[in-house]
C-alpha atoms as a PDB file:
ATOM      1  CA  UNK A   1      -5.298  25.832  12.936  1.00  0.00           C
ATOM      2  CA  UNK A   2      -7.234  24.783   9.870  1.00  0.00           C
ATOM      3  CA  UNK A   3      -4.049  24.404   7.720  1.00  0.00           C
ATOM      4  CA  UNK A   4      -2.488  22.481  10.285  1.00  0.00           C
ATOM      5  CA  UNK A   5      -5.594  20.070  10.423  1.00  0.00           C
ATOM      6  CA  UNK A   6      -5.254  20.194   6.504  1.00  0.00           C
ATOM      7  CA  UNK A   7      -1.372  19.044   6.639  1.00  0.00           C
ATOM      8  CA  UNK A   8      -2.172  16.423   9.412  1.00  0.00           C
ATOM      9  CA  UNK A   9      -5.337  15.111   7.019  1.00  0.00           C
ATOM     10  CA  UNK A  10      -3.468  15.121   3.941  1.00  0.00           C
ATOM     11  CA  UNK A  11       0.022  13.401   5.892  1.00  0.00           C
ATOM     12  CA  UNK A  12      -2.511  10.715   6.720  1.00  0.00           C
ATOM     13  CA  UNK A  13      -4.342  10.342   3.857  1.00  0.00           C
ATOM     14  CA  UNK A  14      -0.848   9.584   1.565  1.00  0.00           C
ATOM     15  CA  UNK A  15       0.864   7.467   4.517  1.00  0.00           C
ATOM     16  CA  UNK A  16      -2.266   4.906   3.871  1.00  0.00           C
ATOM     17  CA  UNK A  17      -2.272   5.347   0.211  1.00  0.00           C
ATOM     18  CA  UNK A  18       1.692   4.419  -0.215  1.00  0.00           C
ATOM     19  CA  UNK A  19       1.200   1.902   2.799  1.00  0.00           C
ATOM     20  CA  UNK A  20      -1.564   0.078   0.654  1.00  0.00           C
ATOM     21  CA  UNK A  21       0.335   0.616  -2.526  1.00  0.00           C
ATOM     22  CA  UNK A  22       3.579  -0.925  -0.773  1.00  0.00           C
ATOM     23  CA  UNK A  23       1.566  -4.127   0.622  1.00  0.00           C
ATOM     24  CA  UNK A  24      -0.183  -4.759  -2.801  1.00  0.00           C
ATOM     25  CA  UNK A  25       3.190  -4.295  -4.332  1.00  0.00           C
ATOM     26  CA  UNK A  26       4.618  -6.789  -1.746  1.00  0.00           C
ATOM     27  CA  UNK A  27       2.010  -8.989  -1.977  1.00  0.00           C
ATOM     28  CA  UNK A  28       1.659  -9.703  -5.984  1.00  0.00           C
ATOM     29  CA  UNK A  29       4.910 -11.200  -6.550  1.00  0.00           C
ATOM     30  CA  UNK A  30       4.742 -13.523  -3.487  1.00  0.00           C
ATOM     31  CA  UNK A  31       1.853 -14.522  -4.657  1.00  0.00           C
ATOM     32  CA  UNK A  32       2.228 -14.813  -8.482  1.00  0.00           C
ATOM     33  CA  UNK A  33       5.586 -17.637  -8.326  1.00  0.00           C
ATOM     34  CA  UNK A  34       3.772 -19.561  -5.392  1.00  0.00           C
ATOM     35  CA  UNK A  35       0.405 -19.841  -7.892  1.00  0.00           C
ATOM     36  CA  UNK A  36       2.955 -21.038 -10.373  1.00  0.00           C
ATOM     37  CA  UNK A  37       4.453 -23.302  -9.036  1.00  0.00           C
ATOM     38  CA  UNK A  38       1.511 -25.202  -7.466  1.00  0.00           C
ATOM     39  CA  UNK A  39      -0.117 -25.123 -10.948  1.00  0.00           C
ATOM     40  CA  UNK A  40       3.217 -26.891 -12.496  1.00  0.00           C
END
């Protein structure tokens, strides 16, 4: 039972860190142009 609790942890744990990769990933280039272009 304790790997299994181990596996589920660790699924979690990388599920939120590529999630939260993914959005900031997302996120920058939106942002970056729209900065831009209100600046110009």
């Amino acid at each position: 039972m304790t790997d299994y609790t181990t596996a589920i942890v660790a699924m979690v744990v990388v599920g939120v860190v590529l999630t939260g990769a993914v959005m900031y990933a997302l996120m920058r280039p939106t942002d970056l142009p729209m900065l831009k272009r209100n600046k110009d």
